[in-house]
Protein backbone atom coordinates (compact mmCIF):
# COMPACT_ATOMS: atom_id res chain seq x y z
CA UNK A 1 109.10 164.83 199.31
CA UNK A 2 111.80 166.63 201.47
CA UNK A 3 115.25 166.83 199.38
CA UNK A 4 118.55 165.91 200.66
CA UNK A 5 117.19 164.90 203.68
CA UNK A 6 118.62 161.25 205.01
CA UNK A 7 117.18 159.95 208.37
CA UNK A 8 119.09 156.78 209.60
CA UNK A 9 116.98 154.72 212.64
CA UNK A 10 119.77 153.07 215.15
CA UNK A 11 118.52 149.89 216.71
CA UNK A 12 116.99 151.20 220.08
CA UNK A 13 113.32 151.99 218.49
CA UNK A 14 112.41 150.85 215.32
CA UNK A 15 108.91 151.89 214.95
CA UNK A 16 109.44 155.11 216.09
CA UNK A 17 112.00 155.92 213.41
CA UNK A 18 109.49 153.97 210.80
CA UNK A 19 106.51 156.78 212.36
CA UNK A 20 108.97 159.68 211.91
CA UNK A 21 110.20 158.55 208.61
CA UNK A 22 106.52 158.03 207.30
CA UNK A 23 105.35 161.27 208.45
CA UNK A 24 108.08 162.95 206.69
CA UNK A 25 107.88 160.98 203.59
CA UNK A 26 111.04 159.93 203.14
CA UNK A 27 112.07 156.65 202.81
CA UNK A 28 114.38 154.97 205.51
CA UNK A 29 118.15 155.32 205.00
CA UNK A 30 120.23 151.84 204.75
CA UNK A 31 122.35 151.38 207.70
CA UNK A 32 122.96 148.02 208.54
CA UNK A 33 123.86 148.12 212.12
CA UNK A 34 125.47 144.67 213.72
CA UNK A 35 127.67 142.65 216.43
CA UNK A 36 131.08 141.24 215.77
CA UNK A 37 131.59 138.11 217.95
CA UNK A 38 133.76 140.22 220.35
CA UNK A 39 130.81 142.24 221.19
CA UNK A 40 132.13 145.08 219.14
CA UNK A 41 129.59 147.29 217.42
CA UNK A 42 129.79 147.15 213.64
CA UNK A 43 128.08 150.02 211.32
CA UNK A 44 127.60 150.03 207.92
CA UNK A 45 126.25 153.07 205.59
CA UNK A 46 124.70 151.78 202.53
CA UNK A 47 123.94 154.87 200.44
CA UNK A 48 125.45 158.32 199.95
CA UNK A 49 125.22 160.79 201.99
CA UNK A 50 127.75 163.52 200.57
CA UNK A 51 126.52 167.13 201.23
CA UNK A 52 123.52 165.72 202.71
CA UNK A 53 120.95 166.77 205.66
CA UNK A 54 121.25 163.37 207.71
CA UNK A 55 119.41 162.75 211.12
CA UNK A 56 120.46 159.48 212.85
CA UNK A 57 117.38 158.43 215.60
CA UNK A 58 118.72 156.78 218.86
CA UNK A 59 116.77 156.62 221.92
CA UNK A 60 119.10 156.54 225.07
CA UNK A 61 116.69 152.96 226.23
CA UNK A 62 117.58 149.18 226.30
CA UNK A 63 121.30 148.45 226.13
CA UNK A 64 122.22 151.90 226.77
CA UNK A 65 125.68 151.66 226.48
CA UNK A 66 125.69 149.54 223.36
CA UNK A 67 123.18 151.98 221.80
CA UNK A 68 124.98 154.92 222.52
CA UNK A 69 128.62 153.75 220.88
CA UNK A 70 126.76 152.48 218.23
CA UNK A 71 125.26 156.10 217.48
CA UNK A 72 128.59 157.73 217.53
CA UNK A 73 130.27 155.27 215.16
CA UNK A 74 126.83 156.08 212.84
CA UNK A 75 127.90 159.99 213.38
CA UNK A 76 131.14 159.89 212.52
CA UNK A 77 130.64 157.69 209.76
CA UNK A 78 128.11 160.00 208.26
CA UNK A 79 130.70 163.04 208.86
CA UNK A 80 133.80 160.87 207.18
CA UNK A 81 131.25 160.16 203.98
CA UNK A 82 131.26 164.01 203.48
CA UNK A 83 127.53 164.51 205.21
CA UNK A 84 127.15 167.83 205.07
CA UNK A 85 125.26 168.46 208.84
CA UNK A 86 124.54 165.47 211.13
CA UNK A 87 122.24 165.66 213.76
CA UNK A 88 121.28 163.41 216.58
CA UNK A 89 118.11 162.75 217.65
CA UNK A 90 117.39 160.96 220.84
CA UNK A 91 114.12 161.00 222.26
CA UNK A 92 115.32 159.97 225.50
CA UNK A 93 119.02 161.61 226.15
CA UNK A 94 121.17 158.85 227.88
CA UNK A 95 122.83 159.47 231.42
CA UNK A 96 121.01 162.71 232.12
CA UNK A 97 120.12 161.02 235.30
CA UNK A 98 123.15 161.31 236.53
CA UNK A 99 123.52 164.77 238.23
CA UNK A 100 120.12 164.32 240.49
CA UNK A 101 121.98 161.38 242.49
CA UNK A 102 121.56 161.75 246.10
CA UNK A 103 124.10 163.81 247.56
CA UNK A 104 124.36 164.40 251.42
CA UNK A 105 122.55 167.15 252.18
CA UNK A 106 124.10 168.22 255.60
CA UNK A 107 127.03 170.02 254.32
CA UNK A 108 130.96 169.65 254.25
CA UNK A 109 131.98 167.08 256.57
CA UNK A 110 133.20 168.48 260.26
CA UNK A 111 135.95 166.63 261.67
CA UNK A 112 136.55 167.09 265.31
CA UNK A 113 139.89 169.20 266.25
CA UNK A 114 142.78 167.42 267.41
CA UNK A 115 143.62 170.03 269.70
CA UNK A 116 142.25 167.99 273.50
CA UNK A 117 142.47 171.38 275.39
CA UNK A 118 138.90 172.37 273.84
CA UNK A 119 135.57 170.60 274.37
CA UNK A 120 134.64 167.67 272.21
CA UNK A 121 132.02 170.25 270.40
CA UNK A 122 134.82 172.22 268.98
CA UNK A 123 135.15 171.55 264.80
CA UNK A 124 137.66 172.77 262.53
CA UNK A 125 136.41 172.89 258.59
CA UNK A 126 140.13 171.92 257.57
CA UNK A 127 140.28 169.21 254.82
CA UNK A 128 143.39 167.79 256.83
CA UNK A 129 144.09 167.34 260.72
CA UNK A 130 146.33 170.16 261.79
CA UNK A 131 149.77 169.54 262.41
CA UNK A 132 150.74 169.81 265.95
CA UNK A 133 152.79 172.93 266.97
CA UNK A 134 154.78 173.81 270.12
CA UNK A 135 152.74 175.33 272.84
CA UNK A 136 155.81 178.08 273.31
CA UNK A 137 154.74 181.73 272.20
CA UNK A 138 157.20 182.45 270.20
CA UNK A 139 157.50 178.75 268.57
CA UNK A 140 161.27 178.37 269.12
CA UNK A 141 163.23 175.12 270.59
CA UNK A 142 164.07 174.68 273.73
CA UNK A 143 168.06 175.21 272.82
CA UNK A 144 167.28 178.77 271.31
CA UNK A 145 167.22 177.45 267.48
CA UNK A 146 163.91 178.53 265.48
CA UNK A 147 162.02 175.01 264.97
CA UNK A 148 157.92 175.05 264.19
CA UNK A 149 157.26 171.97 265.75
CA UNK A 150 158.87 171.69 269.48
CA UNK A 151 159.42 168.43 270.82
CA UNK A 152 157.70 168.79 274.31
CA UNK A 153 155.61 165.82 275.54
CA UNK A 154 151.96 167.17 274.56
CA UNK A 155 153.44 167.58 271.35
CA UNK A 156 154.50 163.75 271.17
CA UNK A 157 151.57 162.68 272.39
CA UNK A 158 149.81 164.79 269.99
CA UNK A 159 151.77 162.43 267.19
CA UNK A 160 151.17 159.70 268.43
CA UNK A 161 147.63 160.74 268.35
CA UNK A 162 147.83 161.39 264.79
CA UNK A 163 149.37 158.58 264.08
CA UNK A 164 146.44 156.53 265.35
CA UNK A 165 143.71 157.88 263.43
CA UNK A 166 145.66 157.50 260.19
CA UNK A 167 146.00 154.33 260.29
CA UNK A 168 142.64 153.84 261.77
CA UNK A 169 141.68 155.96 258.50
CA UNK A 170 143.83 153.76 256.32
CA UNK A 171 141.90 150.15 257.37
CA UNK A 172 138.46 152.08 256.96
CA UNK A 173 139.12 153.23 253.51
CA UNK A 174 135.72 151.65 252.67
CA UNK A 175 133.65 153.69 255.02
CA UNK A 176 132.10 156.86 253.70
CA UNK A 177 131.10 160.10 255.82
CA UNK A 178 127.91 160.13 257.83
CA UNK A 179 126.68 162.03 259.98
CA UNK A 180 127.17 162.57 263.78
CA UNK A 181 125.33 159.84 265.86
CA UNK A 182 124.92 157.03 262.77
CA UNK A 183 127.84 154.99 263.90
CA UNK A 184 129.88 154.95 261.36
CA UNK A 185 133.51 156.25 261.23
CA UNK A 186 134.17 159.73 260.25
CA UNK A 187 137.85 159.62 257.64
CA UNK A 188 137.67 162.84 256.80
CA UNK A 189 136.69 161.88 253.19
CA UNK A 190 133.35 161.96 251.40
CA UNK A 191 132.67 159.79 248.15
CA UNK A 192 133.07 160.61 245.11
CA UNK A 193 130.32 160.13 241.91
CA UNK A 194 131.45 160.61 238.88
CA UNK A 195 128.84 163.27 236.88
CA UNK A 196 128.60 162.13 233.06
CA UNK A 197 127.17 164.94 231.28
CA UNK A 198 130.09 166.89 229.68
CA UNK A 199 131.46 163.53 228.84
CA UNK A 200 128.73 162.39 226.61
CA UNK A 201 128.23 165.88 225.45
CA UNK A 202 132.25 165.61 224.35
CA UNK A 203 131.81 162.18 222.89
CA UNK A 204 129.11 163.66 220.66
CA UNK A 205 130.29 165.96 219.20
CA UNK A 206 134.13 164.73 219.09
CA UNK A 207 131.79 161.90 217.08
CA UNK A 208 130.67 165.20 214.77
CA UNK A 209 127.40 165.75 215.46
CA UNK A 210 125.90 169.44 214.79
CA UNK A 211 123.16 169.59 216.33
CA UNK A 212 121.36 167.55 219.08
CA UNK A 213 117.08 167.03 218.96
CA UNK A 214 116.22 165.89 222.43
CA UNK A 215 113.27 166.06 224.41
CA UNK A 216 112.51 166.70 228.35
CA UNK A 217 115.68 166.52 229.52
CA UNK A 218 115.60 165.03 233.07
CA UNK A 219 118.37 168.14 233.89
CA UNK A 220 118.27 170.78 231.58
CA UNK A 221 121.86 171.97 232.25
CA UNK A 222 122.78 169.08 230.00
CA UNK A 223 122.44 171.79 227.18
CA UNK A 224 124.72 173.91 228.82
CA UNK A 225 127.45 171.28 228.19
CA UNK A 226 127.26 171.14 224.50
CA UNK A 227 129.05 173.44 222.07
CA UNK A 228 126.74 172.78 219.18
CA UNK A 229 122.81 173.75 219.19
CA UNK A 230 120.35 171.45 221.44
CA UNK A 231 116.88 171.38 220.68
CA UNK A 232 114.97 170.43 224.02
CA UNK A 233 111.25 169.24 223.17
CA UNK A 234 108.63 170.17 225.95
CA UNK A 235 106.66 166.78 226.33
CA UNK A 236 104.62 169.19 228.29
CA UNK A 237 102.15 170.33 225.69
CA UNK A 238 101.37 166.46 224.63
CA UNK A 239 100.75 166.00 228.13
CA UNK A 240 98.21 168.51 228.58
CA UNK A 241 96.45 167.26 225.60
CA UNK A 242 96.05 164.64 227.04
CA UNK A 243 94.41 165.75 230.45
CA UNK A 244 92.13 167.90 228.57
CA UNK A 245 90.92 165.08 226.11
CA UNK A 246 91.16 162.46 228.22
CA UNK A 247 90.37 163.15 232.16
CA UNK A 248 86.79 163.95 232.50
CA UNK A 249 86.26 167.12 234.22
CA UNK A 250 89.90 167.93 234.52
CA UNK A 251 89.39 170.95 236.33
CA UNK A 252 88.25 169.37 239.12
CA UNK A 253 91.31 167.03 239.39
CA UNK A 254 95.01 167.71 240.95
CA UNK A 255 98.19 168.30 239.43
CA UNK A 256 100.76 166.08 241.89
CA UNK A 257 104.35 166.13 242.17
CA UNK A 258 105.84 162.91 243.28
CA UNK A 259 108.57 165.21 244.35
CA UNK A 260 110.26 168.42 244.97
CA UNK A 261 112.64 168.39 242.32
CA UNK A 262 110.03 168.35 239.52
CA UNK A 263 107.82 170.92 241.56
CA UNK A 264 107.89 173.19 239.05
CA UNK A 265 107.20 171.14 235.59
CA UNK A 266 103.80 169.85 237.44
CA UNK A 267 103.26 173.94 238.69
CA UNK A 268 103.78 174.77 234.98
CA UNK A 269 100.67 172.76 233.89
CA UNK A 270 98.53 173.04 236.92
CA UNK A 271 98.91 177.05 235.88
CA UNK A 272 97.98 176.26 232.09
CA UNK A 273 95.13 174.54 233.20
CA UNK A 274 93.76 176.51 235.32
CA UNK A 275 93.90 173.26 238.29
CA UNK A 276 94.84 172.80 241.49
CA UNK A 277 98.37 171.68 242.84
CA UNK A 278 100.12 169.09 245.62
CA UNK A 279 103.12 168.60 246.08
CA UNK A 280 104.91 164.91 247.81
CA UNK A 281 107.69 165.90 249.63
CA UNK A 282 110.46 163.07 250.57
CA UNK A 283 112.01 163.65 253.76
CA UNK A 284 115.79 161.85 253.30
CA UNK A 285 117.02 162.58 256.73
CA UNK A 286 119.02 159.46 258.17
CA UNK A 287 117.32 158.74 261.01
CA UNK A 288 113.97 158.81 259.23
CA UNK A 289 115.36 156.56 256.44
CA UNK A 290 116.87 154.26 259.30
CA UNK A 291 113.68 153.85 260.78
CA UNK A 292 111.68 153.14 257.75
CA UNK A 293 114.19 151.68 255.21
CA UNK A 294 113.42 154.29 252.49
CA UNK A 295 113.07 158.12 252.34
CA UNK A 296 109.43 159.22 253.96
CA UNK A 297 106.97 160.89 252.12
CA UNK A 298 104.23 163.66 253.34
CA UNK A 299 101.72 165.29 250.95
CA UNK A 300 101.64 168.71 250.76
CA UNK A 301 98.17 169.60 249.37
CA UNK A 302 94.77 168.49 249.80
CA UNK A 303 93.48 165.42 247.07
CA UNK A 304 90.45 163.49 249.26
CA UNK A 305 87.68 162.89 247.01
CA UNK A 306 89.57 163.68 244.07
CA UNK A 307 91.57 162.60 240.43
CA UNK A 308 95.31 162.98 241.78
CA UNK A 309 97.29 163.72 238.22
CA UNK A 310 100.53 162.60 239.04
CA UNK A 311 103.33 164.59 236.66
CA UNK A 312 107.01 163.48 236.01
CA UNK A 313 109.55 163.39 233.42
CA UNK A 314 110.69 160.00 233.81
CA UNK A 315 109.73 157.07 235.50
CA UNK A 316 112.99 154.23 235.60
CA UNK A 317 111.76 151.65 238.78
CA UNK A 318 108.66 152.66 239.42
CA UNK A 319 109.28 153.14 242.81
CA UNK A 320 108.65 156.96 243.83
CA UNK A 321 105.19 157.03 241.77
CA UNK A 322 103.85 153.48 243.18
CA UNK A 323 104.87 154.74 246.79
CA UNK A 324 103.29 158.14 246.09
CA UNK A 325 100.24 156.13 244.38
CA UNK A 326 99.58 154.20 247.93
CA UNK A 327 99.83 157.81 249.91
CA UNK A 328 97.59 159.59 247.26
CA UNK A 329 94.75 156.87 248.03
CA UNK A 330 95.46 156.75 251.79
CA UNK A 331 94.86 160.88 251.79
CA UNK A 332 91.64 160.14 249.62
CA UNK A 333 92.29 160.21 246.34
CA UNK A 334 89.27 158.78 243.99
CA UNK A 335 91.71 157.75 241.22
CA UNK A 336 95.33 158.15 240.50
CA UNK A 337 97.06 158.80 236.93
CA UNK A 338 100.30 158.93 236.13
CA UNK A 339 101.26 160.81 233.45
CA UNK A 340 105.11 160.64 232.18
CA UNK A 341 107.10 161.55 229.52
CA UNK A 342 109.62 159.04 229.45
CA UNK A 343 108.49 155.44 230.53
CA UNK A 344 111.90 153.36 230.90
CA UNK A 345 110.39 151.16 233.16
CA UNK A 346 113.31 148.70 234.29
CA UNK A 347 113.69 145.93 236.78
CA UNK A 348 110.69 145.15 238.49
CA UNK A 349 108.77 148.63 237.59
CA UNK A 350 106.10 146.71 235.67
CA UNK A 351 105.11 144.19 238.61
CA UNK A 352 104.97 147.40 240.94
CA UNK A 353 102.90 149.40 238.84
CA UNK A 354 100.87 145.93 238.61
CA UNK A 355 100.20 145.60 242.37
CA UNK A 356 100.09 149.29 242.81
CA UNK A 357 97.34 151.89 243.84
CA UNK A 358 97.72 153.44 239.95
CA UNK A 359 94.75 153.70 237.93
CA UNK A 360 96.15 154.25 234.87
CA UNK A 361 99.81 155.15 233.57
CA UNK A 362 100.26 157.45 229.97
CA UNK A 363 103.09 157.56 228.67
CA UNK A 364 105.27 158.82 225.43
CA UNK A 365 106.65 156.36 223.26
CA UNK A 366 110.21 158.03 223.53
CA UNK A 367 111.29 154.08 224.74
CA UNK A 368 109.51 151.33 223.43
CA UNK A 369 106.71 150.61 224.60
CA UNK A 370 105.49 147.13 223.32
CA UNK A 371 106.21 144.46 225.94
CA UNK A 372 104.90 147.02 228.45
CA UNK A 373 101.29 147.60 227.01
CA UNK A 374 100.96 143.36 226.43
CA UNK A 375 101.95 143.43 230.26
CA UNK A 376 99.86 146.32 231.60
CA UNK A 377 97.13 146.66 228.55
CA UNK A 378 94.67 148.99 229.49
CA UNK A 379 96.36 150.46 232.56
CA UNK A 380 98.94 151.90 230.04
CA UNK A 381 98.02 154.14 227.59
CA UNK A 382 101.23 155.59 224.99
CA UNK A 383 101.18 158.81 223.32
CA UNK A 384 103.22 159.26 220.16
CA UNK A 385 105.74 161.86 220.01
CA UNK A 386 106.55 160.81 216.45
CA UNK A 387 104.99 163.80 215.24
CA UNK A 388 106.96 165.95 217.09
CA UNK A 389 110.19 164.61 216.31
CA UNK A 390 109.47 164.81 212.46
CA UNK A 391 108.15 168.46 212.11
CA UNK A 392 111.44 169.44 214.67
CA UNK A 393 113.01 167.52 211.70
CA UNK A 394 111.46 169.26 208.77
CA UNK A 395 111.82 172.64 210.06
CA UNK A 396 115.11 172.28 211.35
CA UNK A 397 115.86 171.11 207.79
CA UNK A 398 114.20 173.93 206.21
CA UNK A 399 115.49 176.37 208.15
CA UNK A 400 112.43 177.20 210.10
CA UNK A 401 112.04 178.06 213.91
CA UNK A 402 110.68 175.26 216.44
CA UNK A 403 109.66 176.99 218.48
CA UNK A 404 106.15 176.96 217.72
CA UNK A 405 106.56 172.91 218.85
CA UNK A 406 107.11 174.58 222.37
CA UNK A 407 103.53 175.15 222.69
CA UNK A 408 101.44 173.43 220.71
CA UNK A 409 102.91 170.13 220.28
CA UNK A 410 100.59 168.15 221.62
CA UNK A 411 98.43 169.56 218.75
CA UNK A 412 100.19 168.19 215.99
């Protein structure tokens, strides 16, 4: 029996706070958790918590937004009841999606100089047109009076000009920068996405959180954002548990990336194993993506005749691993797994992976996973990371260093 340990379970994933709590053997704390008719999130604590150790579980899954206000009202109550640390878990950390969307990758935007004297190849990298100045070398009036701008016709016509494109600008407002030769209107100004991470990190732990328990963050510079201590979980070692228990001779099979960006978490296990690697690269290049509707995708790496291990983080639509699925197959591929940490799994994702070329998909139960496996049954196999999540707990509680969970957590 841990002592003055509390764990409160939000209402994302019930069953995995019931695992956790079980394997810790503590009982559940009372938190009644509710909706006013508003839609307002309503939290109530129904047992002390003064100078206590108390963990609130909340997975970032489901009604995200609803999930996540309802685990800072459950932190801040804790810290207003005199809790003496209160740390957040969340299995799956919300909005850490956010940075990796797609950005243009060809650079500032180059507008085309105003100045008509030079060829239409000629760019300036100014954020602004430039204003037009008198042609005269020494930049004075006509009268003998020092004036910047002289009012000669080229310099009228210049204005007038300007004057155009603003207002050209001004009834585009809606139309974005793209690049030369896609036929869309150049303003000067490229669109901006908001990027969410220091927010949430803020809201946290303005909320009073001390201490965050995460695990595979899809961008680890989320950490980076936080002023308190972030424990982030490698689903990594669960995974390659399960390739060693569970893929007959694994050695012989190939560690896949469905992309570059997670290049090197695949390359990490493909190196502890001992296997081979491929890599799917996505070429995003307009006039490719024109042509085909979607991003295309070559295969770097040899699979024919072959288990193709496909490795990600997270899987949300399905889209990338059902598409890279189909192209595995076409190159040869004997079967195709794919093996995730985090299965959200929204929209349509469980009709694609349905109809796709995927043999099998294993996943964590860091979102729940219920609906899913009466949908897919034996094409989806769940791994529990409850065990994980409550020795992180009991160490961190005791004082102890997690770091051992690093490596062998898919031992536990």
């Amino acid at each position: 029996m841990v002592k003055n340990l509390v764990v409160f379970g939000g209402s994302s994933h019930p069953s995995l706070v019931e695992s956790i709590c079980n394997i810790l053997g503590v009982p559940q704390g009372g938190l009644k958790t509710g909706k006013f008719s508003n839609g307002e999130t309503s939290v109530s604590i129904a047992e002390s918590v003064r100078e206590k150790d108390v963990y609130v579980i909340q997975s970032g899954c489901g009604h995200v937004n609803d999930n996540l206000m309802e685990l800072l009202i459950t932190i801040s109550a804790c810290k207003t009841a005199s809790a003496r640390r209160v740390t957040a878990v969340m299995p799956l950390f919300p909005y850490s999606r956010q940075p990796d969307l797609p950005f243009s990758k060809h650079g500032a935007p180059l507008a085309k100089s105003l100045n008509f004297n030079r060829s239409d190849h000629a760019y300036t990298f100014e954020s602004v047109p430039a204003s037009p100045r008198s042609h005269s070398s020494q930049g004075h009036h006509s009268n003998g009076s020092e004036f910047p701008f002289a009012r000669n016709n080229h310099s009228i016509s210049l204005e007038r000009e300007l004057e155009r494109r603003l207002k050209l600008a001004s009834a585009t407002q809606h139309k974005t920068w793209q690049p030369e030769g896609t036929g869309e209107i150049n303003t000067g100004y490229k669109e901006w996405v908001a990027q969410s991470g220091t927010l949430i990190a803020d809201l946290l732990t303005c909320a009073g959180a001390d201490h965050i328990i995460t695990m595979d963050l899809h961008d680890p510079q989320f950490q980076g954002f936080f002023d308190i201590p972030v424990d982030n979980l490698y689903g990594k070692p669960l995974l390659q548990h399960y390739i060693t228990t569970a893929i007959p001779n694994y050695q012989d099979a190939v560690i896949v990336s469905p992309d570059a960006g997670g290049a090197k978490r695949a390359t990490a296990i493909a190196d502890a194993l001992q296997m081979d690697f491929a890599l799917i690269h996505k070429d995003r290049r307009p006039k490719f993506e024109k042509a085909h509707g979607h991003a295309t995708m070559m295969l770097v790496g040899d699979v024919a005749n072959r288990v193709a291990l496909l490795i990600d983080d997270l899987v949300d639509t399905s889209n990338t691993i059902t598409r890279a699925a189909k192209l595995l197959k076409d190159r040869g591929a004997t079967k195709v797994y794919a093996i995730i940490t985090h299965g959200i799994f929204s929209g349509d994702a469980i009709k694609r992976i349905e109809a796709s070329a995927l043999d099998k998909v294993v996943t964590t139960n860091s979102a729940p996973q219920d609906e899913n496996q009466l949908a897919l049954g034996s094409k989806l196999e769940i791994l529990d990371v409850g065990r994980i999540f409550a020795e992180a707990i009991r160490r961190i509680h005791n004082g102890e260093s997690v770091s051992m969970l690093f490596d062998v957590g898919g031992g536990l």
